[in-house]
C-alpha atoms as a PDB file:
ATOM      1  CA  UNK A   1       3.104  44.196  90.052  1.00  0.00           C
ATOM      2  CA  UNK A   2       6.637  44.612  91.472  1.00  0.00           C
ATOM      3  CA  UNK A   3       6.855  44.788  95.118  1.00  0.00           C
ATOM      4  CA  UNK A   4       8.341  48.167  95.460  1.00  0.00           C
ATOM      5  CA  UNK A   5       5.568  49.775  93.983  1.00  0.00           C
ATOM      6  CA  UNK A   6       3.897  48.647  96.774  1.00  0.00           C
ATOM      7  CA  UNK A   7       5.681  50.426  99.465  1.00  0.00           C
ATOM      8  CA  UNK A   8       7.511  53.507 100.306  1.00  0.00           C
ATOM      9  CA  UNK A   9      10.640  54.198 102.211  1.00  0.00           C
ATOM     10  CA  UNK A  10      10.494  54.745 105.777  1.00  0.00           C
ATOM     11  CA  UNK A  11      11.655  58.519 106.911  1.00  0.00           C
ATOM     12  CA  UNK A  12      14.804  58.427 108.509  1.00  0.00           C
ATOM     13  CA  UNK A  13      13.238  59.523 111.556  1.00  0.00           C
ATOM     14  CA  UNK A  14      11.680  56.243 112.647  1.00  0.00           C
ATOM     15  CA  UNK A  15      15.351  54.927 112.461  1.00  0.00           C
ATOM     16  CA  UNK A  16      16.610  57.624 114.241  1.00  0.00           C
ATOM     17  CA  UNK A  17      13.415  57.048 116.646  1.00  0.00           C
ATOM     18  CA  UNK A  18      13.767  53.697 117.554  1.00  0.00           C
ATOM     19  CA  UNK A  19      17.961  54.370 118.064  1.00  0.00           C
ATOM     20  CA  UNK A  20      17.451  56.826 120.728  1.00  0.00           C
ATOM     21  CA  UNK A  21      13.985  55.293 122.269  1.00  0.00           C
ATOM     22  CA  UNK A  22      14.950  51.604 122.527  1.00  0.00           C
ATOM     23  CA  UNK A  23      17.406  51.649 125.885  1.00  0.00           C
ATOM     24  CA  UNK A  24      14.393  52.824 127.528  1.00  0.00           C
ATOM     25  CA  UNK A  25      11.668  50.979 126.006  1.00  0.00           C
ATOM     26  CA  UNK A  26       9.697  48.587 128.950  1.00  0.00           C
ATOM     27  CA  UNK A  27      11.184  45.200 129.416  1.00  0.00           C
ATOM     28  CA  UNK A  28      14.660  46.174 128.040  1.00  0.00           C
ATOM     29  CA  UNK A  29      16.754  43.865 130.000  1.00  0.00           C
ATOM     30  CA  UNK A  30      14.716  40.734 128.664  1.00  0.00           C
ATOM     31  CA  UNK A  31      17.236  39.366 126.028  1.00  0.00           C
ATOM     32  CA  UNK A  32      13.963  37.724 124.318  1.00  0.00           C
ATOM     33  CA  UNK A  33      12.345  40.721 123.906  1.00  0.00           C
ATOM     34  CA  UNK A  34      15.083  42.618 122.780  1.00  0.00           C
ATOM     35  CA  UNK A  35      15.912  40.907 119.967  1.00  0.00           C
ATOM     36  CA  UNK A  36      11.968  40.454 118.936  1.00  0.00           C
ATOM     37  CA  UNK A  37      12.104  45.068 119.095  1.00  0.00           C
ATOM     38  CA  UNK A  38      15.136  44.625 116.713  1.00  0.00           C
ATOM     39  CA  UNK A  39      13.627  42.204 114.613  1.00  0.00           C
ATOM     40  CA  UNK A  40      10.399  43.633 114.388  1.00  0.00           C
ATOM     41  CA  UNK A  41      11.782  46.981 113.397  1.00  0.00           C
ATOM     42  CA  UNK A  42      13.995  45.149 110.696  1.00  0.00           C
ATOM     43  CA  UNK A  43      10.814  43.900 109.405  1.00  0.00           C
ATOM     44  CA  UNK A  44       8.919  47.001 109.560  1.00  0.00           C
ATOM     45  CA  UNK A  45      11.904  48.640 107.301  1.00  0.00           C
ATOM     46  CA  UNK A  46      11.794  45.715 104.611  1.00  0.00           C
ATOM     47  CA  UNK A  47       8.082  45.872 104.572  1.00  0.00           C
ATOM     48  CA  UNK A  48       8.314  50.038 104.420  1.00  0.00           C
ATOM     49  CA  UNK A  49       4.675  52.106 104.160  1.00  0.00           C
ATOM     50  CA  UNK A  50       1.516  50.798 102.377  1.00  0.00           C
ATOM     51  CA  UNK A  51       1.329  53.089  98.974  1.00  0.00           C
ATOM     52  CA  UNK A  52      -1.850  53.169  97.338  1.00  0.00           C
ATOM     53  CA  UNK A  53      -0.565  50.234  94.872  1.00  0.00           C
ATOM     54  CA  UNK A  54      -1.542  47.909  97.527  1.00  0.00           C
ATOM     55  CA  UNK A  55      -4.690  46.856  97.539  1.00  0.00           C
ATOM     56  CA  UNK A  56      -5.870  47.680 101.454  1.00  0.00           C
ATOM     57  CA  UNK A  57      -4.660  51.275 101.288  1.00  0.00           C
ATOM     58  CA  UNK A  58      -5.961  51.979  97.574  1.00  0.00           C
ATOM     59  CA  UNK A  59      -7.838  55.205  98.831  1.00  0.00           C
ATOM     60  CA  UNK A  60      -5.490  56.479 101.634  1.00  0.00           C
ATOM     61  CA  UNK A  61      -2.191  58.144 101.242  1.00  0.00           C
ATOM     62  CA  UNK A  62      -0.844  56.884 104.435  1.00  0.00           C
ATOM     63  CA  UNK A  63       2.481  58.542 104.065  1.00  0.00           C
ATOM     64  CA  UNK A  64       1.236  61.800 103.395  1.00  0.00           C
ATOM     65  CA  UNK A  65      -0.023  61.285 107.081  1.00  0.00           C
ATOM     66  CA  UNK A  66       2.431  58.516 108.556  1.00  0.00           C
ATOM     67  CA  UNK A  67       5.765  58.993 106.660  1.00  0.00           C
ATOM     68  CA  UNK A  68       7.098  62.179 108.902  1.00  0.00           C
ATOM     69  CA  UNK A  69       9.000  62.795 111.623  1.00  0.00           C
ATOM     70  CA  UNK A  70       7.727  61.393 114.829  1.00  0.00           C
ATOM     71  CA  UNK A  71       8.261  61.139 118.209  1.00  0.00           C
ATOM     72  CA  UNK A  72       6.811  58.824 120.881  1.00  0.00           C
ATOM     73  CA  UNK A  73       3.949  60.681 122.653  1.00  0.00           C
ATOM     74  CA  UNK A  74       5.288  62.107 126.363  1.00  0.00           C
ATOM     75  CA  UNK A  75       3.312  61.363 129.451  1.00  0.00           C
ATOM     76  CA  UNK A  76       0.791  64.288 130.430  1.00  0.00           C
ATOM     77  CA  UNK A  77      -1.346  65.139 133.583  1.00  0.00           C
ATOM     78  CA  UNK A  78      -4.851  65.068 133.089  1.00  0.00           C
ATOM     79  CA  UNK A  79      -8.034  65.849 135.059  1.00  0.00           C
ATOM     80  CA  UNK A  80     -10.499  63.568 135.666  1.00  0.00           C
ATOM     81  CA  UNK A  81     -12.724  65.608 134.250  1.00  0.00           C
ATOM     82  CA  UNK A  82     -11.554  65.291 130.520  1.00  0.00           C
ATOM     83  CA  UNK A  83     -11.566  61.642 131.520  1.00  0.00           C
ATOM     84  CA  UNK A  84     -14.661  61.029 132.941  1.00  0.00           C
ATOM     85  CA  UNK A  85     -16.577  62.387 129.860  1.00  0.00           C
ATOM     86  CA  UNK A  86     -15.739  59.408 127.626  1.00  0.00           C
ATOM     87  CA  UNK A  87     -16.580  56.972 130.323  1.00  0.00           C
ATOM     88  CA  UNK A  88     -19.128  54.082 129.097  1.00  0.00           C
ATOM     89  CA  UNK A  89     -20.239  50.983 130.290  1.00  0.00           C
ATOM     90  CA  UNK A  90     -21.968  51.993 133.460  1.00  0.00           C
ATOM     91  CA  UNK A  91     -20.719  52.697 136.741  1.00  0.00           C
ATOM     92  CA  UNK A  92     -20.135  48.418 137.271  1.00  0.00           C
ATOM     93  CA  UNK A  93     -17.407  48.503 134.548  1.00  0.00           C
ATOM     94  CA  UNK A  94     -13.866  47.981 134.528  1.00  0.00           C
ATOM     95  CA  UNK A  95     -11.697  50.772 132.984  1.00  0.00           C
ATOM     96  CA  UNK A  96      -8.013  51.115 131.872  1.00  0.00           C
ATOM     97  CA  UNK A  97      -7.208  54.307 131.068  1.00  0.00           C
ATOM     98  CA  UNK A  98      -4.105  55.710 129.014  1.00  0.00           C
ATOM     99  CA  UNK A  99      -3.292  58.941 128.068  1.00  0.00           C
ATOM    100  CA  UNK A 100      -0.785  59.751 124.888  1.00  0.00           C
ATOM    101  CA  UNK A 101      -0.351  55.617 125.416  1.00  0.00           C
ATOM    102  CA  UNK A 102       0.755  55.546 128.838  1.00  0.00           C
ATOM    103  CA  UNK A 103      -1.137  53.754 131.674  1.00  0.00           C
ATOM    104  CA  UNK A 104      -2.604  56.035 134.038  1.00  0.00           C
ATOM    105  CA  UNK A 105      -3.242  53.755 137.127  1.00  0.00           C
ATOM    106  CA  UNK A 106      -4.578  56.214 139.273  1.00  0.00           C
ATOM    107  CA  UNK A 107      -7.054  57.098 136.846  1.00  0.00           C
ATOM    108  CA  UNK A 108      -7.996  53.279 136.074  1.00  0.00           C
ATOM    109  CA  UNK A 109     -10.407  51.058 138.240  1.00  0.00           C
ATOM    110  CA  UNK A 110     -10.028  46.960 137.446  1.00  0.00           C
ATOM    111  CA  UNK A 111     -10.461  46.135 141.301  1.00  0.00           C
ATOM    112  CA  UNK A 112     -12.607  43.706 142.305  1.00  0.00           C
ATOM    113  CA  UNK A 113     -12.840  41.358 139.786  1.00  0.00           C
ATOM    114  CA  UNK A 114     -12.588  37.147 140.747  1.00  0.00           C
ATOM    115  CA  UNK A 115      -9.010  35.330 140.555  1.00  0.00           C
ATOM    116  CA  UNK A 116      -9.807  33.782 137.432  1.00  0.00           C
ATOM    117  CA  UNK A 117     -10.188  37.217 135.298  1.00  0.00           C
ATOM    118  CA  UNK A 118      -7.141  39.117 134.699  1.00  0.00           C
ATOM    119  CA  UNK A 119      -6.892  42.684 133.684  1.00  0.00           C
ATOM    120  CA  UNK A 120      -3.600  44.381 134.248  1.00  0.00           C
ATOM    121  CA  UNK A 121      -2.137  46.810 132.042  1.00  0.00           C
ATOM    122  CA  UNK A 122       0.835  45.453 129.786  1.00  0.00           C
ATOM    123  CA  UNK A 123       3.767  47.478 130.988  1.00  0.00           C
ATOM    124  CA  UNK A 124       2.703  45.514 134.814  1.00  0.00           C
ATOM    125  CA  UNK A 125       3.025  42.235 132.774  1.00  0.00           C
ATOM    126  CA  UNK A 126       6.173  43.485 131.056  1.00  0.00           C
ATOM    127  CA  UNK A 127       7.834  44.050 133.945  1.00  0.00           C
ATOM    128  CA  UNK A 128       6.683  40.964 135.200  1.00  0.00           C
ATOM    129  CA  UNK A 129       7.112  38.673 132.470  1.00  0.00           C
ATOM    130  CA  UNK A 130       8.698  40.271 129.762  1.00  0.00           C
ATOM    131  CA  UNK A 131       9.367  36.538 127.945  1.00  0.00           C
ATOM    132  CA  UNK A 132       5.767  36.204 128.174  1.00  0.00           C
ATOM    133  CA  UNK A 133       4.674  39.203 126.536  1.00  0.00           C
ATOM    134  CA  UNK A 134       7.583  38.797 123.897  1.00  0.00           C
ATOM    135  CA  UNK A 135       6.339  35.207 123.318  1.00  0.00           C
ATOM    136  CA  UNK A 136       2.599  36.642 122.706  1.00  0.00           C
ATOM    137  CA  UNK A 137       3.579  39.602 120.554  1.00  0.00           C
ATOM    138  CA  UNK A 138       5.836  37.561 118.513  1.00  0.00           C
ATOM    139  CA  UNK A 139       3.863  36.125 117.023  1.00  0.00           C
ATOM    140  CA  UNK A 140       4.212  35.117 112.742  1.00  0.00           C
ATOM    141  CA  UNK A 141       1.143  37.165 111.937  1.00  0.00           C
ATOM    142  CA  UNK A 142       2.836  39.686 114.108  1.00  0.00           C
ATOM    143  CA  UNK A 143       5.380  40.630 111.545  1.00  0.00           C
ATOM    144  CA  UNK A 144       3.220  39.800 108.162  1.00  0.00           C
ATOM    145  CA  UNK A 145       2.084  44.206 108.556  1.00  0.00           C
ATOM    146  CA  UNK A 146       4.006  46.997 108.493  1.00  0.00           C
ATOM    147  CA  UNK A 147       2.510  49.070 111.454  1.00  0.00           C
ATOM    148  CA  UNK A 148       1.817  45.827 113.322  1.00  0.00           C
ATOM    149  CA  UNK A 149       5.743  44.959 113.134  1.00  0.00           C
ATOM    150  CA  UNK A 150       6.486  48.733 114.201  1.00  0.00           C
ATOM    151  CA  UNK A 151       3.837  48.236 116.854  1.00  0.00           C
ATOM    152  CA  UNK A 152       5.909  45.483 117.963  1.00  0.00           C
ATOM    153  CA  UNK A 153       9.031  47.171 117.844  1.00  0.00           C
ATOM    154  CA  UNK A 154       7.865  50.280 120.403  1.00  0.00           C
ATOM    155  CA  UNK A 155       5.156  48.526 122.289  1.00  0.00           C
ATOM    156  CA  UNK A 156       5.660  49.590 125.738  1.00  0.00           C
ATOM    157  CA  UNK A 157       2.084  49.804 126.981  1.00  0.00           C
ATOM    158  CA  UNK A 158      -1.123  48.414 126.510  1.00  0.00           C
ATOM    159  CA  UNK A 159      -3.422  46.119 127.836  1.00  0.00           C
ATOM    160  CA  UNK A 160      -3.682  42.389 129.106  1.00  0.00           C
ATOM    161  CA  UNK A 161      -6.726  40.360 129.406  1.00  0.00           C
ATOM    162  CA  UNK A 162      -8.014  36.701 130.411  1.00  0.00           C
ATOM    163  CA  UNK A 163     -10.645  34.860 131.288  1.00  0.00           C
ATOM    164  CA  UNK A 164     -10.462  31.388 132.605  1.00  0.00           C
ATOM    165  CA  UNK A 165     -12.502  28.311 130.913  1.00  0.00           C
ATOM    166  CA  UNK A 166     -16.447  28.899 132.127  1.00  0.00           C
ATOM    167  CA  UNK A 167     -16.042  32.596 133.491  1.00  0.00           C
ATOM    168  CA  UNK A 168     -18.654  34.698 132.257  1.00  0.00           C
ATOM    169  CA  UNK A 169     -17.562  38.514 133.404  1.00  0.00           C
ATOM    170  CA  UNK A 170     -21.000  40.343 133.709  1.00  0.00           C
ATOM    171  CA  UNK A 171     -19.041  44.264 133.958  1.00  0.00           C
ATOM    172  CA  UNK A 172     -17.857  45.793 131.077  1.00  0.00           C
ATOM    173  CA  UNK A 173     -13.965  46.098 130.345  1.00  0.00           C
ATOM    174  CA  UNK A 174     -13.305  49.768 128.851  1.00  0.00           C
ATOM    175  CA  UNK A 175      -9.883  50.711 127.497  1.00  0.00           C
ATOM    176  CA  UNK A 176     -10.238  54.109 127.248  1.00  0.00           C
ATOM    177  CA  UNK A 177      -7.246  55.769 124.749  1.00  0.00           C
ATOM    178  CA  UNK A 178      -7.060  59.580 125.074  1.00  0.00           C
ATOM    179  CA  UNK A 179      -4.682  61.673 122.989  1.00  0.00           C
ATOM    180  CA  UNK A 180      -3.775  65.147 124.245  1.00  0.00           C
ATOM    181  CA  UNK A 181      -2.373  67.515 121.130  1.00  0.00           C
ATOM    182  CA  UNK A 182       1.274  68.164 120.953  1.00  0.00           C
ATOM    183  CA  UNK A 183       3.180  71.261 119.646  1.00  0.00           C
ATOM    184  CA  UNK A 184       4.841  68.515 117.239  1.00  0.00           C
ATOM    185  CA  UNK A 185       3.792  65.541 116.049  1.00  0.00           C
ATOM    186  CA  UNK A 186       3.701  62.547 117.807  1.00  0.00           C
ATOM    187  CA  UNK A 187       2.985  58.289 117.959  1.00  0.00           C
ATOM    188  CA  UNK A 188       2.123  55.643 120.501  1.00  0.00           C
ATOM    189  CA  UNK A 189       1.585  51.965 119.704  1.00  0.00           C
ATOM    190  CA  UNK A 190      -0.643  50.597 121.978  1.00  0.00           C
ATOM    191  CA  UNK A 191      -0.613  46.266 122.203  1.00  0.00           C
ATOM    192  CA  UNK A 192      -4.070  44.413 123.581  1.00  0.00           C
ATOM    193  CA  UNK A 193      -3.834  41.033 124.130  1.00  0.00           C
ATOM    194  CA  UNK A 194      -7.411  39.577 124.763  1.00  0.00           C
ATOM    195  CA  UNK A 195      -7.183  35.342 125.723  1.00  0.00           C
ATOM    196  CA  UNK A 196     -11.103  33.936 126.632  1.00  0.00           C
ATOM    197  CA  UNK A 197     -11.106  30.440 127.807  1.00  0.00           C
ATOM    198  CA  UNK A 198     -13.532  28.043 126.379  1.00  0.00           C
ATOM    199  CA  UNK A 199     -16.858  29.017 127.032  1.00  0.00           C
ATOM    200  CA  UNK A 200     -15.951  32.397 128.925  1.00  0.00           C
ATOM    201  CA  UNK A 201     -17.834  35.963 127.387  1.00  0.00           C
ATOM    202  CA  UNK A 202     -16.309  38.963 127.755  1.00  0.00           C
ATOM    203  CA  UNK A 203     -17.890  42.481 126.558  1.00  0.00           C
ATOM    204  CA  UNK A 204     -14.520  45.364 125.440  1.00  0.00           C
ATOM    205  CA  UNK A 205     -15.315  48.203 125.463  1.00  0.00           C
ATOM    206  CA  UNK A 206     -12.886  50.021 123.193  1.00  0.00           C
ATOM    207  CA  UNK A 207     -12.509  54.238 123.470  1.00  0.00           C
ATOM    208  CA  UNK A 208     -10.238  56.776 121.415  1.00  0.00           C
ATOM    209  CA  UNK A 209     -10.696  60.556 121.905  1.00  0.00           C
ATOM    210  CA  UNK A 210      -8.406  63.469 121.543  1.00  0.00           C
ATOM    211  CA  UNK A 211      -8.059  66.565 123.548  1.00  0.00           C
ATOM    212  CA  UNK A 212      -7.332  69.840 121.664  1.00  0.00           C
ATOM    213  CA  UNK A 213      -5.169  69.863 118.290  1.00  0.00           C
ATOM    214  CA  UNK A 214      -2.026  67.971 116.970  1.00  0.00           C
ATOM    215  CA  UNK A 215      -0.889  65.705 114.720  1.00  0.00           C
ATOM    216  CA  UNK A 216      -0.469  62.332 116.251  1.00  0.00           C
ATOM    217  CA  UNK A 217      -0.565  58.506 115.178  1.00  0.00           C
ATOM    218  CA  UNK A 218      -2.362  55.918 117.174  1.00  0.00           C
ATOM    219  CA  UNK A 219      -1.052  52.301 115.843  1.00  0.00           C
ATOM    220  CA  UNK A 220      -3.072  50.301 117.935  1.00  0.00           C
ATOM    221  CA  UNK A 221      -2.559  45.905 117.840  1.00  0.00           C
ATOM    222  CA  UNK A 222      -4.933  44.092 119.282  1.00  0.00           C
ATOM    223  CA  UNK A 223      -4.739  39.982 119.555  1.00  0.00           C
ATOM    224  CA  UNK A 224      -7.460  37.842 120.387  1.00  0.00           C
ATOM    225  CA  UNK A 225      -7.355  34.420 121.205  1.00  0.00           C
ATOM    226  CA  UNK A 226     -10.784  33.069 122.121  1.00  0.00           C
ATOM    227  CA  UNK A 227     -11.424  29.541 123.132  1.00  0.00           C
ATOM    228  CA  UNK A 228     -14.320  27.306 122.102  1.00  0.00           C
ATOM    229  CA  UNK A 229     -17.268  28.460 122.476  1.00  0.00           C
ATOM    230  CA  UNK A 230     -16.413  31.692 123.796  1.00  0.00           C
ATOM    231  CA  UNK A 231     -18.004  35.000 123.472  1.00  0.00           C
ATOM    232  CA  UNK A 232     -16.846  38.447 123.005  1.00  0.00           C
ATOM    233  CA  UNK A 233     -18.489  41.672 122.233  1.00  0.00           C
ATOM    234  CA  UNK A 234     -16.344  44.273 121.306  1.00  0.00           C
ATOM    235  CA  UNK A 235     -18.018  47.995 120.547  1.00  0.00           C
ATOM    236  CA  UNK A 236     -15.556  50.501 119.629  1.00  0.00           C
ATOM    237  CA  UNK A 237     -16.398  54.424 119.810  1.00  0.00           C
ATOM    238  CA  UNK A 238     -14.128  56.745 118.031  1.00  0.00           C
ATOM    239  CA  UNK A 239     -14.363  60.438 119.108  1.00  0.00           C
ATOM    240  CA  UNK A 240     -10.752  61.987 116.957  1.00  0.00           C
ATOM    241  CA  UNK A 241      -9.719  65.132 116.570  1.00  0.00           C
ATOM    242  CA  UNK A 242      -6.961  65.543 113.989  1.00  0.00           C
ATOM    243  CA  UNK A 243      -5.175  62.440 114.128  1.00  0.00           C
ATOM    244  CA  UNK A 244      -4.242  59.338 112.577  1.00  0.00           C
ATOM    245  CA  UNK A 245      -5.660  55.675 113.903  1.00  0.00           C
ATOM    246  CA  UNK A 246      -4.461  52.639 112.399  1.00  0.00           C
ATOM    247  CA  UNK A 247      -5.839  49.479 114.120  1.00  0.00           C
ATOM    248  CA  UNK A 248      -4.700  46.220 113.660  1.00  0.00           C
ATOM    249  CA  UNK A 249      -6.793  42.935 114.873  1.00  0.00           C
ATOM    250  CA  UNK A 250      -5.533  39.601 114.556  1.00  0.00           C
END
């Protein structure tokens, strides 16, 4: 089956998009990862949307949903209220929490945890070490997707996690993704990268809820590296509104 019955043009708009957005995108005066956002979004415009023809999205019409003019979801005030309603893992665990894809650290609570456990949010590690987190997301199997290589070309926030060789962290990590609805429609592109050491166990707690309506696109990435013998449960609880969620794991 030729290869262009296999995907679908990308709307202008993500061009136009990524244009405008990338001057301001985290980490944007790391040459590395500049030129891994341009490639990426190169890739994701070769690759172009899933149709039906492949064999993955046989019973979703992703562009119906995907293919429209988008922009990147703006940051909002919330109450911790709203937030506090989705929280699990018992009052011991760890939480980042982002609203429309932005870290809210006043919100968040990953305090207290030993030297050897490390759960920042990835915009901190950007900043940081933006060759680090260009060297992790660039991965091959990075670009192999189309949402994973437009993940890669916007990812500005997100979530970094490791565990040293041995460490066994008894609380509960929760990243906790809330959407609030737009008047237009809107995308963020979330990137989790999960490293466990050998023999370390780890228990992610992954959340997605909306508040009120809108038309918005999650395209979450998450990477996991896990060491020998290492252990990690991962539960994820979806409570969406109208919205689209496309999750990657590799």
């Amino acid at each position: 089956m030729p290869a262009t019955k296999r995907r679908i043009e990308p709307h202008p708009a993500f061009a136009a998009l990524f244009r405008d957005a990338r001057a301001a995108l985290p980490g944007r005066d790391a040459p590395a990862l500049g030129r891994l956002r341009e490639a990426s979004f190169g890739r994701f415009t070769e690759l172009g949307l899933p149709a039906t023809k492949a064999e993955e999205w046989k019973y979703t019409d992703i562009a119906k949903l995907a293919n429209v003019p988008m922009g990147l979801a703006p940051a909002v005030d919330i109450r911790l209220d709203d937030v506090s309603a989705h929280f699990a893992g018992g009052p011991t665990a760890r939480r980042l929490i982002f609203v429309n894809g932005h870290l809210r650290p006043q919100l968040s609570h990953a305090r207290g945890l030993p030297p050897c456990v490390t759960v920042r949010g990835l915009d901190e590690v950007l900043a940081a070490e933006p060759e680090r987190v260009a060297a992790a997301i660039g991965t091959p199997a990075g670009v192999e997707r189309s949402f994973t290589a437009l993940n890669a070309a916007f990812s500005g926030s997100g979530a970094w996690i490791e565990l040293a060789d041995g460490v066994a962290l008894e609380e509960p990590v929760q990243l906790l993704f809330l959407t609030v609805g737009q008047p237009t429609a809107v995308m963020t592109h979330p990137r989790c990268v999960v490293r466990l050491g050998r023999g370390s166990a780890l228990h992610l707690i992954e959340t997605h809820a909306t508040l009120g309506e809108g038309h918005g696109l999650t395209n979450l990435v998450t990477q996991l590296e896990l060491g020998a013998g290492a252990k990690l449960t991962h539960d994820r609880l979806q409570r969406l509104g109208i919205k689209l969620y496309v999750r990657r794991v590799f």
